[in-house]
Protein backbone atom coordinates (compact mmCIF):
# COMPACT_ATOMS: atom_id res chain seq x y z
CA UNK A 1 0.00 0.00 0.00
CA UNK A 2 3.08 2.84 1.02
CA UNK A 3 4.63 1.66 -2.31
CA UNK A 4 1.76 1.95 -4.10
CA UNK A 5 1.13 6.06 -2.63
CA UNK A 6 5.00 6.64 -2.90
CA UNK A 7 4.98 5.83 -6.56
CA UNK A 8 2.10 7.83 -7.33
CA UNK A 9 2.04 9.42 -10.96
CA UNK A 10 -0.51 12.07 -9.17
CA UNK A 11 1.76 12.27 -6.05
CA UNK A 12 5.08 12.75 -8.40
CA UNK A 13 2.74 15.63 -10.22
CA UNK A 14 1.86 17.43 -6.53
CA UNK A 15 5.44 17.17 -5.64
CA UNK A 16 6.70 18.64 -9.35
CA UNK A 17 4.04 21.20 -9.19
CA UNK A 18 5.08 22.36 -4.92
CA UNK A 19 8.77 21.61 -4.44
CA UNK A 20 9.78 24.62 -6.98
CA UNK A 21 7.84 26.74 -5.61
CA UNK A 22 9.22 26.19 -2.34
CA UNK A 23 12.54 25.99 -3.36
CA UNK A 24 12.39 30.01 -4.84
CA UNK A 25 10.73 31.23 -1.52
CA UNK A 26 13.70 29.79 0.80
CA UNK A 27 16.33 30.67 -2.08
CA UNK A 28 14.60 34.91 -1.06
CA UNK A 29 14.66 33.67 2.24
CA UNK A 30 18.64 33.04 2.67
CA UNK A 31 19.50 36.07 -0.01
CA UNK A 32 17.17 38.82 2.12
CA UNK A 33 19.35 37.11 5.40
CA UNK A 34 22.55 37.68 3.55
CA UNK A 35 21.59 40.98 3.00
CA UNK A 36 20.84 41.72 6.01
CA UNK A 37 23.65 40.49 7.45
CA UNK A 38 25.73 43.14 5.36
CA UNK A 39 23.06 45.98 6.28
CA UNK A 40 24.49 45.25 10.11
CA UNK A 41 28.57 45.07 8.92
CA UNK A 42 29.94 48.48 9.92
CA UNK A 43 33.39 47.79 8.49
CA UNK A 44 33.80 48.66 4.85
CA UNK A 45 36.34 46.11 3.90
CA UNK A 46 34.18 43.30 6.34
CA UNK A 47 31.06 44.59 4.11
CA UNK A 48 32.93 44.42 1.23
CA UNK A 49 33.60 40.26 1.82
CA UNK A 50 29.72 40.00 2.87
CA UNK A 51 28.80 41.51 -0.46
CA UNK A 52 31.11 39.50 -2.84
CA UNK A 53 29.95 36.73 -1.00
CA UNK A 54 26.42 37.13 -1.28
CA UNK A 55 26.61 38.23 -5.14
CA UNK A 56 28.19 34.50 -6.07
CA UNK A 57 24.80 32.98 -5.05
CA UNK A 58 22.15 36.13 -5.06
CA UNK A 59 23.40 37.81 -8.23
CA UNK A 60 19.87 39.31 -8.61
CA UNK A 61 19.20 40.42 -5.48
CA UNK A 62 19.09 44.35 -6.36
CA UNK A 63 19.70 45.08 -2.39
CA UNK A 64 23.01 43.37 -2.59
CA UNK A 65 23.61 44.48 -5.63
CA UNK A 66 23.15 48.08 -4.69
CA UNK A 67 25.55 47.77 -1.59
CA UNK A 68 27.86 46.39 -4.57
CA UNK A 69 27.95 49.69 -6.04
CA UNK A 70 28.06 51.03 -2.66
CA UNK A 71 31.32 49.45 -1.19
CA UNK A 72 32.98 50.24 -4.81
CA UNK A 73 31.81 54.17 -4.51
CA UNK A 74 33.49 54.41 -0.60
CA UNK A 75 36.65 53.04 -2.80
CA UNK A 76 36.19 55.54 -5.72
CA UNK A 77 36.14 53.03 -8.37
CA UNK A 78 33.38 54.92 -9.71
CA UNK A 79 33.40 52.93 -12.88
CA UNK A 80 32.56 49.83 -11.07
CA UNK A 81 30.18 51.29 -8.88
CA UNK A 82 28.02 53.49 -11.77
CA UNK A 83 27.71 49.42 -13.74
CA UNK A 84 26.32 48.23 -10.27
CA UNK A 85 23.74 51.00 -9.59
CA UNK A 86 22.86 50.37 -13.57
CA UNK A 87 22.38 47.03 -12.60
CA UNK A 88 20.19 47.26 -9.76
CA UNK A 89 17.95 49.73 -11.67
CA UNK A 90 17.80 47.06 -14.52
CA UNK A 91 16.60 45.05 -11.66
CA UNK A 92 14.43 46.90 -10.45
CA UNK A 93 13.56 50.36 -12.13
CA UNK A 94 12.09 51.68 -9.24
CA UNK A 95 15.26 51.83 -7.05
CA UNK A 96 15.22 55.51 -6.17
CA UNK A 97 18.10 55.02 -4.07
CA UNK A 98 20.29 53.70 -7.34
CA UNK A 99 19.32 56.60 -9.08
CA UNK A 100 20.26 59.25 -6.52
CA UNK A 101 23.57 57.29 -6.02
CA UNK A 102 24.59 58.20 -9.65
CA UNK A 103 23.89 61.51 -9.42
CA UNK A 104 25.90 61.51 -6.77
CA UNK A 105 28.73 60.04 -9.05
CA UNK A 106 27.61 62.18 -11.50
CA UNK A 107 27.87 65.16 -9.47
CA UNK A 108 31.64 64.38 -8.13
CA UNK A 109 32.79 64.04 -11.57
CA UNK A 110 31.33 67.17 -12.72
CA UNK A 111 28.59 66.16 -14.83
CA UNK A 112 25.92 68.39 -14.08
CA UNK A 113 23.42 67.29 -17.00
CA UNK A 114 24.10 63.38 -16.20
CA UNK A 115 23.43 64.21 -12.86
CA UNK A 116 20.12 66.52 -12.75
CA UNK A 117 18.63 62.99 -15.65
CA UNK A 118 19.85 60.80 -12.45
CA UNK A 119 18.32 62.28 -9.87
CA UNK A 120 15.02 63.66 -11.42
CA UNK A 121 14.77 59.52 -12.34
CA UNK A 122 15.05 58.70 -8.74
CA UNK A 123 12.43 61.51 -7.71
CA UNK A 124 9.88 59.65 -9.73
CA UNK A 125 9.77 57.30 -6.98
CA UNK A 126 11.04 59.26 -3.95
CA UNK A 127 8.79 62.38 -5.03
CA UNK A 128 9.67 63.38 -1.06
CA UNK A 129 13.63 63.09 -0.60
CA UNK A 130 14.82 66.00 0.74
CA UNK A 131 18.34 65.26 0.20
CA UNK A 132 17.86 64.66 -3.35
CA UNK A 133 16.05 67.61 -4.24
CA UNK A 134 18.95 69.57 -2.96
CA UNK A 135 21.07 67.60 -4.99
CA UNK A 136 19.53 68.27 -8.13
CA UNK A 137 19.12 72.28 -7.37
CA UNK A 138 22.97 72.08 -6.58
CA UNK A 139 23.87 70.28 -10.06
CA UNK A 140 20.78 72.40 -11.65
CA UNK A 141 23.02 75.41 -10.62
CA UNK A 142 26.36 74.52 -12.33
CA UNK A 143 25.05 73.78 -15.45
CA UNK A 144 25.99 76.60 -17.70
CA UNK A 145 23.00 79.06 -19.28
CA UNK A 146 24.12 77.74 -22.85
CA UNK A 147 23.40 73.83 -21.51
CA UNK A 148 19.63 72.95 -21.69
CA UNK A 149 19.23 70.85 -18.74
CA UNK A 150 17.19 67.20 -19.29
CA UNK A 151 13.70 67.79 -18.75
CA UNK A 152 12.01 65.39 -16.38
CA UNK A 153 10.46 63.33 -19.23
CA UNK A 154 14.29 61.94 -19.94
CA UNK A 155 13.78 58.71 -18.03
CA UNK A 156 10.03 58.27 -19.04
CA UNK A 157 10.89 55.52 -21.81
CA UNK A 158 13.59 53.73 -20.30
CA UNK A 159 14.02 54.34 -16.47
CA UNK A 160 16.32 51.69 -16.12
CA UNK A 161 19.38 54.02 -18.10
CA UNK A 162 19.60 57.37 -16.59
CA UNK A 163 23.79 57.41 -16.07
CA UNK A 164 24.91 54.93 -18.40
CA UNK A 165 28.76 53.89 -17.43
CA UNK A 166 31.42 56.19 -19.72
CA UNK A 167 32.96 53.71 -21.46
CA UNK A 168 36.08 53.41 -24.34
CA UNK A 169 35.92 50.79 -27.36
CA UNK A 170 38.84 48.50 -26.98
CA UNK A 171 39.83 45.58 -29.86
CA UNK A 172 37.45 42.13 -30.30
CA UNK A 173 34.85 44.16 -28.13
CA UNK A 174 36.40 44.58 -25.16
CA UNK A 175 35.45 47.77 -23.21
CA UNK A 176 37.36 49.85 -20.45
CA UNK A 177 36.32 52.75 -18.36
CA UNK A 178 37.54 56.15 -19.86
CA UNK A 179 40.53 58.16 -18.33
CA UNK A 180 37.77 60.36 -16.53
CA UNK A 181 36.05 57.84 -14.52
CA UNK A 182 39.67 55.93 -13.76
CA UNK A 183 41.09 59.35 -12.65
CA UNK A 184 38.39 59.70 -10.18
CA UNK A 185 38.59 57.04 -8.79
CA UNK A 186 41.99 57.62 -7.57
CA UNK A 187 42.29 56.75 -3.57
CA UNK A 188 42.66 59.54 -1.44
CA UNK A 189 45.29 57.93 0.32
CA UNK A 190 47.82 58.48 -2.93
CA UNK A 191 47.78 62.00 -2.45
CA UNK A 192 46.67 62.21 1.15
CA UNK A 193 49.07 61.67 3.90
CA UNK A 194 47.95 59.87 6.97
CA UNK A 195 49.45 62.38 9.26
CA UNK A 196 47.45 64.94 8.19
CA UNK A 197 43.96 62.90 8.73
CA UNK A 198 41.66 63.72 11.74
CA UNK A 199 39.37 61.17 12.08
CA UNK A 200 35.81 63.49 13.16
CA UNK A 201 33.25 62.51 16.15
CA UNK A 202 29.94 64.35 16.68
CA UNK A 203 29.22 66.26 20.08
CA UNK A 204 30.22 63.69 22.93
CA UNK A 205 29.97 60.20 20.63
CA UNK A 206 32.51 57.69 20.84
CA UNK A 207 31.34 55.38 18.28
CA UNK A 208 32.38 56.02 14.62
CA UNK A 209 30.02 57.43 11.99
CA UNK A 210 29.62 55.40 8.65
CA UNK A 211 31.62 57.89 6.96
CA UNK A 212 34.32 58.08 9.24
CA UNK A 213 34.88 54.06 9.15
CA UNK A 214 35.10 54.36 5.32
CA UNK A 215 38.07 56.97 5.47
CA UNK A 216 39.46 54.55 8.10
CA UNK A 217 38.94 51.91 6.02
CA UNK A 218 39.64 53.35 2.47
CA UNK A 219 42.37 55.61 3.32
CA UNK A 220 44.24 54.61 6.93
CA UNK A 221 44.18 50.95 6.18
CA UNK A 222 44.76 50.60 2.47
CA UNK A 223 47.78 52.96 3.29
CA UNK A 224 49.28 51.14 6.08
CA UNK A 225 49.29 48.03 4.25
CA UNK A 226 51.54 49.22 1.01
CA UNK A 227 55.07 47.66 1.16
CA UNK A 228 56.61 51.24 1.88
CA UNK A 229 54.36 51.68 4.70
CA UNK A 230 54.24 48.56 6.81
CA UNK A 231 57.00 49.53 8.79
CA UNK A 232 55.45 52.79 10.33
CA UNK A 233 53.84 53.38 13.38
CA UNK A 234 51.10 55.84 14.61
CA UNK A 235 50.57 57.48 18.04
CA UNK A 236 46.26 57.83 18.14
CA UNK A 237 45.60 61.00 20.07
CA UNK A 238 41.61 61.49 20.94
CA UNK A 239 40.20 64.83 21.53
CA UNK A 240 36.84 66.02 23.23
CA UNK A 241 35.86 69.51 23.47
CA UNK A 242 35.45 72.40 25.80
CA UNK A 243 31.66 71.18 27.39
CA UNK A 244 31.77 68.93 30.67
CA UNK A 245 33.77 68.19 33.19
CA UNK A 246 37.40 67.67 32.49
CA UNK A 247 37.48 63.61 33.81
CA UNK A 248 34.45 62.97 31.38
CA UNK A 249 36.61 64.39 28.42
CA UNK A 250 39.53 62.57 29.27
CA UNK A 251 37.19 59.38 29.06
CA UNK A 252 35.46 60.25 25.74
CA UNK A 253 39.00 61.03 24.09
CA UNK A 254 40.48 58.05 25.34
CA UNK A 255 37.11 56.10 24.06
CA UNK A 256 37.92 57.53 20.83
CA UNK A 257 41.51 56.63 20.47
CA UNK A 258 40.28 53.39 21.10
CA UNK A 259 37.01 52.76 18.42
CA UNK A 260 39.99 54.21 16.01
CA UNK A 261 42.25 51.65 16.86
CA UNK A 262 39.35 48.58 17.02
CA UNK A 263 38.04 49.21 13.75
CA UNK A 264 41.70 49.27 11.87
CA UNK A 265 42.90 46.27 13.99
CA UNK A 266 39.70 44.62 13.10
CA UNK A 267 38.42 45.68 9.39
CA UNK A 268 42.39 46.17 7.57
CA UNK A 269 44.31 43.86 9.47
CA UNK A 270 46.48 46.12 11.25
CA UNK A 271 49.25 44.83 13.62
CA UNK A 272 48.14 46.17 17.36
CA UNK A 273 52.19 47.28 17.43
CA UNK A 274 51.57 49.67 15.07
CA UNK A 275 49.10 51.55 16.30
CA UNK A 276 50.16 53.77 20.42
CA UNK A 277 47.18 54.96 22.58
CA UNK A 278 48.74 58.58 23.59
CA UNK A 279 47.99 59.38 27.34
CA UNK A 280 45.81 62.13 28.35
CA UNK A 281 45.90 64.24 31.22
CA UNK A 282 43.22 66.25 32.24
CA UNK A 283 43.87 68.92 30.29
CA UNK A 284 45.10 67.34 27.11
CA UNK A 285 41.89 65.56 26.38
CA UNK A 286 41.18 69.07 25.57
CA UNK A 287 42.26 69.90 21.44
CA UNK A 288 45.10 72.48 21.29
CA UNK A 289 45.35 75.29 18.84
CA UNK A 290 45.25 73.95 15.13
CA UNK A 291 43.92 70.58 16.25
CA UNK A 292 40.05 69.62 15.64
CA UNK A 293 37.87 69.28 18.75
CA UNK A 294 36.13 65.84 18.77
CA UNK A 295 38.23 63.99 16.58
CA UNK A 296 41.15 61.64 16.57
CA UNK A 297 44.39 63.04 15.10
CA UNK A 298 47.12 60.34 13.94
CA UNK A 299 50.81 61.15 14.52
CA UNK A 300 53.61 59.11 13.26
CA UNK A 301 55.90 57.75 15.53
CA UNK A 302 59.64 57.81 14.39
């Protein structure tokens, strides 16, 4: 009778017809867990694993694919990061978010008119972002009289190709990203000695801001870890400002020093040796004249 039920032609059909089905919903299942799992990392270069990760088995997830184009943006490989926002939008055209990013792009690499078609695409579906609006005035501004900006009909056809990716013909079809994007993308840490980084903290926070992780991240770490560089040290010196007692500021910019010092040991693989607490007194939690209040200043230690 069981053998009889197992090897059902109608049971076979039920199971053809559910298993599918359920297979899809648990495949969204673990890709929205990946993803949220990066939406927690803090980290750029950690978030940067979780995402390359993720992409090998959700490569159509346009939430992962998005914080693709985000980790490559905090690295200035704009190139890389304008073909991911392209991609999520091809994913999904009403990712207002992917939009506004390539203005953003847009914007840094002076493309006023690319910029305004970006972000009036994105304001078709986030009619009420504040941020963007301001955006697009700002890029509206520095287009010059003789330039007609796009009017807002410019996505109406094809939403999905606002800010297509600048790109060069090469031989047999190959494509590279022009001198313009490449140039941007430069890291800041090429031209941008460490010593004269000072790493910012709002009011009386200790923990780290988004942004200041990625110049951690981007600019402190990828620096330490060049070959002409792994042999210096840095003296972390935490400052608070002039409100509250003078104990309580020698606490936050110790604090500081420290979340500095986590997040580089932690997200670039910096040896602990490398990196000196300085001691504070209770006056020298204070910042002295020419160094930023609330902020952690590096020094290098000869």
């Amino acid at each position: 009778m069981i053998s009889r039920i197992l090897y059902s032609p109608l049971l076979f059909v039920l199971l053809a017809t559910v298993l599918p089905g359920g297979d899809t919903a648990s495949a969204a299942d673990d890709c929205q867990a990946l993803y949220d799992g990066i939406s927690k990392e803090r980290v750029l270069m950690k978030k940067k694993a979780l995402v390359e990760d993720a992409l090998q088995s959700c490569p159509d997830h346009p939430d992962i694919v998005y914080q693709g184009g985000y980790i490559q943006e905090r690295l200035r490989k704009y190139g890389e990061a304008l073909a991911a926002y392209q991609r999520t939008i091809d994913l999904d055209p009403a990712y207002a978010k992917a939009y506004f990013s390539i203005g953003d792009i847009r914007a840094t690499m002076n493309d006023y008119e690319e910029a305004v078609a970006a972000y009036r695409g994105g304001l078709r579906y986030d009619s009420g972002n504040a941020r963007a609006e301001s955006s697009l005035g700002e890029a509206l501004a520095k287009i010059p009289e003789a330039a007609t900006p796009p009017p807002a009909s410019v996505l109406k056809e094809k939403p999905a190709d606002p800010a297509p990716v600048e790109v060069v013909k090469k031989d047999k079809g190959k494509v590279a990203i022009s001198e313009k994007v490449a140039s941007s993308s430069t890291p800041r840490h090429l031209v941008k000695p460490i010593t004269r980084l000072a790493i910012p903290f709002a009011g009386k926070s200790t923990e780290l801001s988004r942004e200041a992780g990625d110049v951690l991240s981007v600019v402190v770490g990828q620096a330490m870890n060049r070959d002409d560089m792994r042999d210096s040290r840095f003296e972390l010196r935490g400052y608070s400002d002039e409100g509250g007692s003078a104990d309580n500021n020698v606490e936050i910019a110790r604090k500081r020093a420290e979340a500095v010092k986590k997040h580089l040991l932690d997200g670039s693989g910096i040896n602990a040796q490398r990196l000196k607490l300085a001691a504070h007194g209770r006056q020298q939690a204070k910042a002295p004249k020419g160094k930023p209040a609330n902020s952690v200043v590096f020094t290098e230690i000869k």
